[in-house]
PDB file of N, CA and C in Angstrom:
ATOM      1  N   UNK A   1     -30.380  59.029 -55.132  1.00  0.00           N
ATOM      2  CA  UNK A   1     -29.564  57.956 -55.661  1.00  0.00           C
ATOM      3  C   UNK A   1     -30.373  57.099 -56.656  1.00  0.00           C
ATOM      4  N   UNK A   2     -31.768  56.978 -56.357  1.00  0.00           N
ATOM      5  CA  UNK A   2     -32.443  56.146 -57.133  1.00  0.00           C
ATOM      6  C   UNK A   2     -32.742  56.932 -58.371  1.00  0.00           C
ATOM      7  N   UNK A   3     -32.966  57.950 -58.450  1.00  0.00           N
ATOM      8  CA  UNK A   3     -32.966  59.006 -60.009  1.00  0.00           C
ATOM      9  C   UNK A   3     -31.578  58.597 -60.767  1.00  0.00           C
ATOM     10  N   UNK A   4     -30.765  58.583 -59.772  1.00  0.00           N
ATOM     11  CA  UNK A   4     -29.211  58.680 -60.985  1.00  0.00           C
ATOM     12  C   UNK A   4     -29.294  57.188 -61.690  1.00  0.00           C
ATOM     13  N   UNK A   5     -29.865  56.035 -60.602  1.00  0.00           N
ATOM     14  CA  UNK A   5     -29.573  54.813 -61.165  1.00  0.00           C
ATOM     15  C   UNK A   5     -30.184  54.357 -62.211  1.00  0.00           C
ATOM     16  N   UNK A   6     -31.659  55.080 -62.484  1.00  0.00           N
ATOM     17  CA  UNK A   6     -32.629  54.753 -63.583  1.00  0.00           C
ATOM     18  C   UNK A   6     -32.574  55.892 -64.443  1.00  0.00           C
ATOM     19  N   UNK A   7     -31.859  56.850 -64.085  1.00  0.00           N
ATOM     20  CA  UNK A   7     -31.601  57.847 -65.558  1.00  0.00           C
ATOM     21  C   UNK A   7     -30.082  57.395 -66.212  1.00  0.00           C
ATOM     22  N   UNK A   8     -29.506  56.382 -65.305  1.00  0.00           N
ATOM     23  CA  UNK A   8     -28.123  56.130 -66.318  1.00  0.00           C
ATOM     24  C   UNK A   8     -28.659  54.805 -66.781  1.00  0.00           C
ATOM     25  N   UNK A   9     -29.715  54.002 -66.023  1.00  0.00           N
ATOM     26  CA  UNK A   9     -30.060  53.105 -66.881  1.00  0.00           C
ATOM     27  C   UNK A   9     -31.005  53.263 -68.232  1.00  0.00           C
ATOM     28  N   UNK A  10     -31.805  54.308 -68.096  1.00  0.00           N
ATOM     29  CA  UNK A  10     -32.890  54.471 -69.313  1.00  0.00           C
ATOM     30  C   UNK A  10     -31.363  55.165 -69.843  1.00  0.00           C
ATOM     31  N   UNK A  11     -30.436  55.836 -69.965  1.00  0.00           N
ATOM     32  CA  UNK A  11     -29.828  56.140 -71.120  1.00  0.00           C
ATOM     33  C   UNK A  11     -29.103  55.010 -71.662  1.00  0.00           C
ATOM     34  N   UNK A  12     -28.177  54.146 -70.825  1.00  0.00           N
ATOM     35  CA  UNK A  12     -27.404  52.823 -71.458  1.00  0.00           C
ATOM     36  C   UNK A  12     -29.032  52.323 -72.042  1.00  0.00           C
ATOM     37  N   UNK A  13     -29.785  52.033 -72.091  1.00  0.00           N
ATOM     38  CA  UNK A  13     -30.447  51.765 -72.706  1.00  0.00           C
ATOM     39  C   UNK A  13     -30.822  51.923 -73.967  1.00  0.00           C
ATOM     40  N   UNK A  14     -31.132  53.108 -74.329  1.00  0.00           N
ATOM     41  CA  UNK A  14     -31.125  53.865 -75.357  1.00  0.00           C
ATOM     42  C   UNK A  14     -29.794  53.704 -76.011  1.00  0.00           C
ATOM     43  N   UNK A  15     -28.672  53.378 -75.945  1.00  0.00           N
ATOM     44  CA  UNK A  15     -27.780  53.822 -76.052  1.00  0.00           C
ATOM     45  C   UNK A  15     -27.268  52.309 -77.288  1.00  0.00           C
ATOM     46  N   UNK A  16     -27.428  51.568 -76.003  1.00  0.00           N
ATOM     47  CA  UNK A  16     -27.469  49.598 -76.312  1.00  0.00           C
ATOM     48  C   UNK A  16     -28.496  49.762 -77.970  1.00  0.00           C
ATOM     49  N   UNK A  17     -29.473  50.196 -78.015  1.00  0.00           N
ATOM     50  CA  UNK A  17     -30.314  50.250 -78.939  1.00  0.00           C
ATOM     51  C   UNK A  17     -29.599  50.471 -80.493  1.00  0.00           C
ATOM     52  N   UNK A  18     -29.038  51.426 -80.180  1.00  0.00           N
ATOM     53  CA  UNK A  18     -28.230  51.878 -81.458  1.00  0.00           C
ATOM     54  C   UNK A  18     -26.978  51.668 -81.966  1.00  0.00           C
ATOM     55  N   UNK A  19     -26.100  51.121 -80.882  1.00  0.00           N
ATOM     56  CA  UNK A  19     -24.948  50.388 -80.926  1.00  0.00           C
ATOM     57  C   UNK A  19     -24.420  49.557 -80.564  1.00  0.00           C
ATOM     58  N   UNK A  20     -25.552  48.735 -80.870  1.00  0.00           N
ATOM     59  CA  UNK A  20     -25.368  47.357 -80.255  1.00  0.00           C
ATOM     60  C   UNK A  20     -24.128  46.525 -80.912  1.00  0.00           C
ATOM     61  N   UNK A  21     -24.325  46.544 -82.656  1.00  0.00           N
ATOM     62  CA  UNK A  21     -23.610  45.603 -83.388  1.00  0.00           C
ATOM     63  C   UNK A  21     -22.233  45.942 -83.157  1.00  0.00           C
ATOM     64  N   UNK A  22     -21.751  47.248 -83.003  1.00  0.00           N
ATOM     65  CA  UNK A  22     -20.537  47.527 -82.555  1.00  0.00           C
ATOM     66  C   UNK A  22     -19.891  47.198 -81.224  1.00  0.00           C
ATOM     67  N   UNK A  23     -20.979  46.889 -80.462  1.00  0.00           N
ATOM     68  CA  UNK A  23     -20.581  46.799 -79.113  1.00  0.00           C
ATOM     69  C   UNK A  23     -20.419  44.972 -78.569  1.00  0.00           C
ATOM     70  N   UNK A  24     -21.251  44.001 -79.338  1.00  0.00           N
ATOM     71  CA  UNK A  24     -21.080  42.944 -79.337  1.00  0.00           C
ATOM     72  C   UNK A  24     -19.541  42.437 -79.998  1.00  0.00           C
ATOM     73  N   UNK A  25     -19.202  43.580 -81.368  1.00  0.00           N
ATOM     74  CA  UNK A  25     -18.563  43.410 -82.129  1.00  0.00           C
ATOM     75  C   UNK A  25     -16.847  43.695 -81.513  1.00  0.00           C
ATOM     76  N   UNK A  26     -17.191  44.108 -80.131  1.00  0.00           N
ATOM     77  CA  UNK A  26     -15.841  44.098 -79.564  1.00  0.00           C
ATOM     78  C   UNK A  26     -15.177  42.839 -78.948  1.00  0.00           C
ATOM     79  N   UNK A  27     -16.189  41.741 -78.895  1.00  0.00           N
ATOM     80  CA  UNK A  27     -16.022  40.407 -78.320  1.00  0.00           C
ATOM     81  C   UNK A  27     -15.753  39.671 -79.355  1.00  0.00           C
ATOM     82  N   UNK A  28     -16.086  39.747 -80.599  1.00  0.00           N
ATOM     83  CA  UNK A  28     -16.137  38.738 -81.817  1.00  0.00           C
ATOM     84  C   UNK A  28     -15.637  39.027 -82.910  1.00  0.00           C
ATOM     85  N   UNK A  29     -15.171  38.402 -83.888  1.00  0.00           N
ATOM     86  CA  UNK A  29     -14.787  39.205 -85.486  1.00  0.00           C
ATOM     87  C   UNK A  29     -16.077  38.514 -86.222  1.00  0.00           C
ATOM     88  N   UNK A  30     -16.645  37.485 -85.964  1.00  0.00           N
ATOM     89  CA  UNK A  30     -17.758  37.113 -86.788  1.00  0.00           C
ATOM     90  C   UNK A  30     -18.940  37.816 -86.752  1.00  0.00           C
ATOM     91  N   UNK A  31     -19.086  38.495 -87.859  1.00  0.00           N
ATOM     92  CA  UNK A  31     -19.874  39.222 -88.167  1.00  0.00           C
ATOM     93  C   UNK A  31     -21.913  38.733 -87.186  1.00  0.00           C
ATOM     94  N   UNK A  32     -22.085  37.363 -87.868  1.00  0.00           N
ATOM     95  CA  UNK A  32     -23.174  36.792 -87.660  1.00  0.00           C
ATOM     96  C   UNK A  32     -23.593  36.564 -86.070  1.00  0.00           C
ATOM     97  N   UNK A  33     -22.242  36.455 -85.379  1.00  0.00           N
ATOM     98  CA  UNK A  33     -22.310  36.763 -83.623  1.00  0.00           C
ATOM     99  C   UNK A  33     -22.499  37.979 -83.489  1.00  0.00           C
ATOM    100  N   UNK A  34     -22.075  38.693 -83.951  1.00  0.00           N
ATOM    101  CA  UNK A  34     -22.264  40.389 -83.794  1.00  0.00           C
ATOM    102  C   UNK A  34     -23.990  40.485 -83.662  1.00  0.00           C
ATOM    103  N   UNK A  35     -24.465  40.024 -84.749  1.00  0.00           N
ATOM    104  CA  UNK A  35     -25.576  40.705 -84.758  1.00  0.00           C
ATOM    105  C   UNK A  35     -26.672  39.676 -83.972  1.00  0.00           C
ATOM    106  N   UNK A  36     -26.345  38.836 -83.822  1.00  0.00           N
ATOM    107  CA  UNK A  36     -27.263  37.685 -83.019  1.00  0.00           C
ATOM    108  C   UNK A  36     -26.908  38.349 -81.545  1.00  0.00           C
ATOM    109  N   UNK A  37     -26.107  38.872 -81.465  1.00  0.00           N
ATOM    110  CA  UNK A  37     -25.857  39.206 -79.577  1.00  0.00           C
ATOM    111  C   UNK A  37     -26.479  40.526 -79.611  1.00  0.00           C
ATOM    112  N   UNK A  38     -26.267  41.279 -80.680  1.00  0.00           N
ATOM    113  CA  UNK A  38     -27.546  42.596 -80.954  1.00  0.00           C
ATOM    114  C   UNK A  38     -28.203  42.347 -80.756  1.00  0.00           C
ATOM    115  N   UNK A  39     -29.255  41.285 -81.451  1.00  0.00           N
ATOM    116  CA  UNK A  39     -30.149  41.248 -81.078  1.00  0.00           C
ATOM    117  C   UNK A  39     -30.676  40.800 -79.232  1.00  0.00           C
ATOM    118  N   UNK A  40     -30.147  40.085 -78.531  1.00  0.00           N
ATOM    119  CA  UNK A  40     -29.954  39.862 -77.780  1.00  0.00           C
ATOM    120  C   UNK A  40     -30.072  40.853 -76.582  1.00  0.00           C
ATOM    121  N   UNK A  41     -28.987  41.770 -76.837  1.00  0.00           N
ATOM    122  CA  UNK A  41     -28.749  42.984 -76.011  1.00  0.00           C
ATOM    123  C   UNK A  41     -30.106  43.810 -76.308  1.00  0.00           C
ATOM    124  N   UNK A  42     -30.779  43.858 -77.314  1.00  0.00           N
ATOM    125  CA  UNK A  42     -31.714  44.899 -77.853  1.00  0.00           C
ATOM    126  C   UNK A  42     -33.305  44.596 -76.962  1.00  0.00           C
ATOM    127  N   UNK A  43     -33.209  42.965 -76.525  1.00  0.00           N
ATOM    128  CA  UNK A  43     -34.174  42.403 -76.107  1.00  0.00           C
ATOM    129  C   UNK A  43     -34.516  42.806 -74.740  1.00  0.00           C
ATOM    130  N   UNK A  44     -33.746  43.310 -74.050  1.00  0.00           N
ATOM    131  CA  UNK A  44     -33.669  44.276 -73.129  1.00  0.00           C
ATOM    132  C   UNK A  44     -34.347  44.885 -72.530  1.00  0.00           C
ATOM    133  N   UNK A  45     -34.624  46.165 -74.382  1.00  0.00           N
ATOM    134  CA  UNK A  45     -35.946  47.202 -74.140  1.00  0.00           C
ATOM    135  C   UNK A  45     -36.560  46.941 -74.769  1.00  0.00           C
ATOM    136  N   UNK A  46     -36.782  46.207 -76.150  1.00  0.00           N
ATOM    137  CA  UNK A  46     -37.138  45.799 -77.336  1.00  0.00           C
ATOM    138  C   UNK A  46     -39.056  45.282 -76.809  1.00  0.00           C
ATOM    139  N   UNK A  47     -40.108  45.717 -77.603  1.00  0.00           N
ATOM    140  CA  UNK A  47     -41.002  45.341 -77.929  1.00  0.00           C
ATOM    141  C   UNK A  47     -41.398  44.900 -78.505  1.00  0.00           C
ATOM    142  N   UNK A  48     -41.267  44.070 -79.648  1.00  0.00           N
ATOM    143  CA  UNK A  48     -41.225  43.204 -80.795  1.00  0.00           C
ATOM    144  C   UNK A  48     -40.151  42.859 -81.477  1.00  0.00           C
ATOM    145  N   UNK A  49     -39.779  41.914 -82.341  1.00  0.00           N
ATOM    146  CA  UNK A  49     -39.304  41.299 -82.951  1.00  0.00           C
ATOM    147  C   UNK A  49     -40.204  40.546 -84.271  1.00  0.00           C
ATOM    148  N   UNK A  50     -40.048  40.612 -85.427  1.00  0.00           N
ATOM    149  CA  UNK A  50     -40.767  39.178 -86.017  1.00  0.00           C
ATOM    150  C   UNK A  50     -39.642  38.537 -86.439  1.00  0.00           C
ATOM    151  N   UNK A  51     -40.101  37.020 -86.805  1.00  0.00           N
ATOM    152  CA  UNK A  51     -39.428  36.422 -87.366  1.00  0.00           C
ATOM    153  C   UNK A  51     -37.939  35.602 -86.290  1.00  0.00           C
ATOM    154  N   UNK A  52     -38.351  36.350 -84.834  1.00  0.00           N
ATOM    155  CA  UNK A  52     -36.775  35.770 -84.434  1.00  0.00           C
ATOM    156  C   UNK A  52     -37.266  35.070 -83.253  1.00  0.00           C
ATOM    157  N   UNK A  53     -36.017  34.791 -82.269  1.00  0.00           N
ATOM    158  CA  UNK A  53     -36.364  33.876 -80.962  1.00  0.00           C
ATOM    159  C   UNK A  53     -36.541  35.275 -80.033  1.00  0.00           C
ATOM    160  N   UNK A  54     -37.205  36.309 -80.197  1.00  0.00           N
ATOM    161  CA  UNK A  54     -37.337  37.497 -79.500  1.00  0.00           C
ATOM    162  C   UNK A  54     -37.942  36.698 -77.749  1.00  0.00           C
ATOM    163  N   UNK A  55     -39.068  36.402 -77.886  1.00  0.00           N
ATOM    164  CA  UNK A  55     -39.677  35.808 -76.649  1.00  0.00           C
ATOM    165  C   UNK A  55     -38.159  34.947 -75.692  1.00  0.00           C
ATOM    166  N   UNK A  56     -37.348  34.411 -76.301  1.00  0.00           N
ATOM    167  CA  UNK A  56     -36.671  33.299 -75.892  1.00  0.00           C
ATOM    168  C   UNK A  56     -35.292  34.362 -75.068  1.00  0.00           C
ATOM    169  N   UNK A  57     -35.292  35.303 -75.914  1.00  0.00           N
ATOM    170  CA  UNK A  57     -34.561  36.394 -75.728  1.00  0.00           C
ATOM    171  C   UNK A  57     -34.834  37.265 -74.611  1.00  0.00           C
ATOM    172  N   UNK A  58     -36.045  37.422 -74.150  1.00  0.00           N
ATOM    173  CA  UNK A  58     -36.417  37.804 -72.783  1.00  0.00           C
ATOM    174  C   UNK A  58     -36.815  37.440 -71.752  1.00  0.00           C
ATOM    175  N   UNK A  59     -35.983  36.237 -72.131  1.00  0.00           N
ATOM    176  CA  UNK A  59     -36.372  35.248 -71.009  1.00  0.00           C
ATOM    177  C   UNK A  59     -34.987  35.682 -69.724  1.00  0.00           C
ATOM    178  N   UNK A  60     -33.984  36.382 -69.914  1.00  0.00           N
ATOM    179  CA  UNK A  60     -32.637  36.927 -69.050  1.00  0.00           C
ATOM    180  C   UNK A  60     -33.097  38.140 -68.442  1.00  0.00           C
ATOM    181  N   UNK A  61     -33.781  39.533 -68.997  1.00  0.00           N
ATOM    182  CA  UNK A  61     -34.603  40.362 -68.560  1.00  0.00           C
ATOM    183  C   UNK A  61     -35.729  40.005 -67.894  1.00  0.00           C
ATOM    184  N   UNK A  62     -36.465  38.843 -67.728  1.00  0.00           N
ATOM    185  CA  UNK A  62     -37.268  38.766 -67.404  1.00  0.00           C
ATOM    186  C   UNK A  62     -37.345  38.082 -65.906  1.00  0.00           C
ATOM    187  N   UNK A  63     -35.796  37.320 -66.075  1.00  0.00           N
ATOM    188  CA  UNK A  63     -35.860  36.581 -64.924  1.00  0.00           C
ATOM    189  C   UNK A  63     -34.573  37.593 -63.788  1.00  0.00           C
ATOM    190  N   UNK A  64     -34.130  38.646 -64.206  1.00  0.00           N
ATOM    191  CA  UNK A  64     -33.919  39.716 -63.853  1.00  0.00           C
ATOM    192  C   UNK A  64     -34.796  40.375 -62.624  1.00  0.00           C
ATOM    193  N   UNK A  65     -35.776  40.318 -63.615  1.00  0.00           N
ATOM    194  CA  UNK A  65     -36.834  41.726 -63.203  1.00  0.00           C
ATOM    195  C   UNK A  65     -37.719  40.693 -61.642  1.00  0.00           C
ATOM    196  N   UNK A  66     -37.847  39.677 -62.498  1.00  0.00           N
ATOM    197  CA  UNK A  66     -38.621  38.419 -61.379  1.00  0.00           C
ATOM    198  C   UNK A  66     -37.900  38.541 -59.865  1.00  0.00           C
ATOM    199  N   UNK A  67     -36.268  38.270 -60.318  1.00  0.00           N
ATOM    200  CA  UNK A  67     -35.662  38.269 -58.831  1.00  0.00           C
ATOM    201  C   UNK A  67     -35.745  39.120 -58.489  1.00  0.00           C
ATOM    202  N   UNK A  68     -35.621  40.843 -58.453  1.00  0.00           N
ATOM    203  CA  UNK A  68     -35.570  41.760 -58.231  1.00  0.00           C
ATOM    204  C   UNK A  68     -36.613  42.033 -57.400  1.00  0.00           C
ATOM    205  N   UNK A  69     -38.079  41.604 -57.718  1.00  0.00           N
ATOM    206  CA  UNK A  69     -38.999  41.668 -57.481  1.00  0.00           C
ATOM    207  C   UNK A  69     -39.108  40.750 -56.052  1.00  0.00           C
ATOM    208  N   UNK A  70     -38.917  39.545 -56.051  1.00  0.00           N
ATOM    209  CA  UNK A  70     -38.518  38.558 -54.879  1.00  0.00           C
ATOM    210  C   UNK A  70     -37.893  39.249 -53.658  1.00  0.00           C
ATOM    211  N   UNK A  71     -36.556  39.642 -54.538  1.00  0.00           N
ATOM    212  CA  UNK A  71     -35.628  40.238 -53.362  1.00  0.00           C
ATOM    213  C   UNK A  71     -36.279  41.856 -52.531  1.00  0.00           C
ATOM    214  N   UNK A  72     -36.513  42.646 -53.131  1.00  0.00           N
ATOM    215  CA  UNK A  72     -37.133  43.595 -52.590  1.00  0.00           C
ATOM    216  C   UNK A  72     -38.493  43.065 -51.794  1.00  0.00           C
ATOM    217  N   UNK A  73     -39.283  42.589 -51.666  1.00  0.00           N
ATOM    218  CA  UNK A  73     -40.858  42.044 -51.421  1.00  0.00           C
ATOM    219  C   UNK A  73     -39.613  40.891 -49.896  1.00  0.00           C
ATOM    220  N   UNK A  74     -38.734  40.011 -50.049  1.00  0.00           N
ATOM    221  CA  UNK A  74     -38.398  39.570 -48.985  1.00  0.00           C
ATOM    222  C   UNK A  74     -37.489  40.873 -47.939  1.00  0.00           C
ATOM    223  N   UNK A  75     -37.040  41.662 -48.605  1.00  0.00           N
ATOM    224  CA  UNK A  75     -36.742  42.722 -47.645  1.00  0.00           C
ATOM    225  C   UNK A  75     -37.550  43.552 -47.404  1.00  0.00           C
ATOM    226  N   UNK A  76     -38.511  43.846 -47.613  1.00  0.00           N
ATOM    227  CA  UNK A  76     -40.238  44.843 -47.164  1.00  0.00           C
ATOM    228  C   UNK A  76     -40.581  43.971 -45.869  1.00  0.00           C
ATOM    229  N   UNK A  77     -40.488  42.678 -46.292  1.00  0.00           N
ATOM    230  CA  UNK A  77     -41.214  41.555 -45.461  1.00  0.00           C
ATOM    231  C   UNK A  77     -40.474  41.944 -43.997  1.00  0.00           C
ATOM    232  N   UNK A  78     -39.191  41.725 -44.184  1.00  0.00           N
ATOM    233  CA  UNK A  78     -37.869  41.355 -43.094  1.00  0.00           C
ATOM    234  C   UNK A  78     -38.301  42.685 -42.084  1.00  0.00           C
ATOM    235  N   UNK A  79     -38.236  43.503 -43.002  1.00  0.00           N
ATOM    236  CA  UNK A  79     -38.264  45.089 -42.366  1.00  0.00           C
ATOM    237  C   UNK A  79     -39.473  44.963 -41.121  1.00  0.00           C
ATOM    238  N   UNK A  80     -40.691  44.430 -41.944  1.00  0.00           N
ATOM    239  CA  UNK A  80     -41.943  45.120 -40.928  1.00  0.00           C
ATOM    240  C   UNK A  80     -41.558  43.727 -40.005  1.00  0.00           C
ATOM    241  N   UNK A  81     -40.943  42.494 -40.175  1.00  0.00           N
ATOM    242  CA  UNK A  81     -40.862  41.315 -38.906  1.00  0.00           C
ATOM    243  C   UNK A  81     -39.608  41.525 -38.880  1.00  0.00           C
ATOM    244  N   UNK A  82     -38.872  42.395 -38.161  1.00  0.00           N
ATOM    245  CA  UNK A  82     -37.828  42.306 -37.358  1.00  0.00           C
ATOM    246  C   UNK A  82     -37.997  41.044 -35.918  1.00  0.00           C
ATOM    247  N   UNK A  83     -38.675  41.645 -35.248  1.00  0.00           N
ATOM    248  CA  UNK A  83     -38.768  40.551 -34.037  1.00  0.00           C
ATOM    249  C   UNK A  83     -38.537  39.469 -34.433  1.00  0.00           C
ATOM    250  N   UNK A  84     -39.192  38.949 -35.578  1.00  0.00           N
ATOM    251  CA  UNK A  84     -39.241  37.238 -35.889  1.00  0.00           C
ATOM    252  C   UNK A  84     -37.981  36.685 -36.345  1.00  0.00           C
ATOM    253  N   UNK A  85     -36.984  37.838 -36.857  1.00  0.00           N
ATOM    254  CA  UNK A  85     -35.829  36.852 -37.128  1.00  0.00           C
ATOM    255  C   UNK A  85     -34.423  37.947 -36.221  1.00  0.00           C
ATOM    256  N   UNK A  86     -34.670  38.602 -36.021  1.00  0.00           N
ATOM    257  CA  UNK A  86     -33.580  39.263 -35.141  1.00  0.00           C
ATOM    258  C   UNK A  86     -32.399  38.397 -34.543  1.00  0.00           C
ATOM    259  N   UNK A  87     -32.881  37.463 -33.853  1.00  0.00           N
ATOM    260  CA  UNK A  87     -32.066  36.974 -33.052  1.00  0.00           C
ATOM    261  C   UNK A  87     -31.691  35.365 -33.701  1.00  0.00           C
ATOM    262  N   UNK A  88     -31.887  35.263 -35.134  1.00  0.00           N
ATOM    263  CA  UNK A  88     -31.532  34.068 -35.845  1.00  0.00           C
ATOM    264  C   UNK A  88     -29.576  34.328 -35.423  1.00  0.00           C
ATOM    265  N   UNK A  89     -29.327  33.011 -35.771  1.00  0.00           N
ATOM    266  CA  UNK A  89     -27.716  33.001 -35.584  1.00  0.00           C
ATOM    267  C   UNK A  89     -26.990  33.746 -34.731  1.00  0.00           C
ATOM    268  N   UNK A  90     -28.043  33.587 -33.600  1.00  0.00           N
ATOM    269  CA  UNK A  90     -27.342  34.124 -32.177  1.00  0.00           C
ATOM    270  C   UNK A  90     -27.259  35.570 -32.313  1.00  0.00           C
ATOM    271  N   UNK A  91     -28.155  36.341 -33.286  1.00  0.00           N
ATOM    272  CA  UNK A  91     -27.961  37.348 -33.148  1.00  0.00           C
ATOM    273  C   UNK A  91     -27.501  38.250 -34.157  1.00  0.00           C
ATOM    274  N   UNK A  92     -26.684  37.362 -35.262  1.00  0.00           N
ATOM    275  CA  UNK A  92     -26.033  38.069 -36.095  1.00  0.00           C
ATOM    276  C   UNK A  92     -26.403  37.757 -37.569  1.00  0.00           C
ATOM    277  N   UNK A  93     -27.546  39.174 -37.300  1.00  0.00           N
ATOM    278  CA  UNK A  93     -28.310  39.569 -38.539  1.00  0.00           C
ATOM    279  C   UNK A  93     -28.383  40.589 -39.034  1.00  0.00           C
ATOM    280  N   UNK A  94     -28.727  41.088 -40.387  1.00  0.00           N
ATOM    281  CA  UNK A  94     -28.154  41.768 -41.394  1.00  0.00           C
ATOM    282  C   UNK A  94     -28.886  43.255 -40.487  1.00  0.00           C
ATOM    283  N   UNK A  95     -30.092  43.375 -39.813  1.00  0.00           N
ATOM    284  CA  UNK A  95     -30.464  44.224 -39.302  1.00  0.00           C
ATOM    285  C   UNK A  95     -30.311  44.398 -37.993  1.00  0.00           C
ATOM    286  N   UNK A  96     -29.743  43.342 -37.500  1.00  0.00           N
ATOM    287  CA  UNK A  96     -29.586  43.152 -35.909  1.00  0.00           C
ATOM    288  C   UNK A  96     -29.114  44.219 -35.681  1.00  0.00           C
ATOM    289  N   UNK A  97     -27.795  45.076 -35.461  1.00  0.00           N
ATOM    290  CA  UNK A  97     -27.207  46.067 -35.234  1.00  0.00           C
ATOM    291  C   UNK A  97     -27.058  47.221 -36.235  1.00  0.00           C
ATOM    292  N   UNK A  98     -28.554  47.581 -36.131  1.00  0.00           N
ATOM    293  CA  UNK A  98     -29.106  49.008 -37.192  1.00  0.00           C
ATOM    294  C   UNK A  98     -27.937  50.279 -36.253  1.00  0.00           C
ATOM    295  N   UNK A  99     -28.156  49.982 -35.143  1.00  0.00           N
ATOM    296  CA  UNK A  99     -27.342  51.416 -34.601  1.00  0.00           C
ATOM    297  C   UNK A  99     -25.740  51.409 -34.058  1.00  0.00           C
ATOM    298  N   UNK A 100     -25.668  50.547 -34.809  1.00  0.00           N
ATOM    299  CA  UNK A 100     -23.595  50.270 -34.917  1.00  0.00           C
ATOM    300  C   UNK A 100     -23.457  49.729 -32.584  1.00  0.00           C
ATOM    301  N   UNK A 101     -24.435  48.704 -32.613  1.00  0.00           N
ATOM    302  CA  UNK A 101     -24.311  47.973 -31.334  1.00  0.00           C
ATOM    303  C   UNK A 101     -24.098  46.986 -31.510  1.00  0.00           C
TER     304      UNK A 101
END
């Protein structure tokens, strides 16, 4: 499952890259939004930029990737301390009843 999710994401990726202006361009008729949300969308995968708010632009990917990072690292955590929160809220926790009890 995890192959399909990062091979359909590295392709929308690739994909965003090259048709972006058309694809922003389904939300807007103004041309100049079109390509400012290109750029935007491009920031994504994008490794440089000159001249633009590129940095400012990966600041949504970035804080993405941050939570992602949080959330997985607090469920690693949860996993190996079961005992310690098992029995929070009387019991009814997201792992409490692993075996449908």
């Amino acid at each position: 499952m995890l192959m399909i999710t990062v091979t359909y994401g590295l392709i929308m990726t690739i994909i965003v890259q090259f048709v972006s202006v058309p694809l922003v361009g389904l939300f807007t008729n103004d041309g100049a939004v079109a390509v400012s949300g290109a750029g935007y969308l491009r920031s994504y995968a994008s490794v440089h930029f000159k001249d633009t708010l590129f940095p400012m632009e990966c600041a949504a990917p970035a804080g993405s990737l941050i939570s992602v990072v949080i959330c997985v690292g607090v469920f690693i955590w949860l996993e190996h301390h079961e005992d310690k929160y098992q029995n929070i809220s009387g019991g009814q926790w997201f792992c409490a009843d692993r075996n449908g009890v």
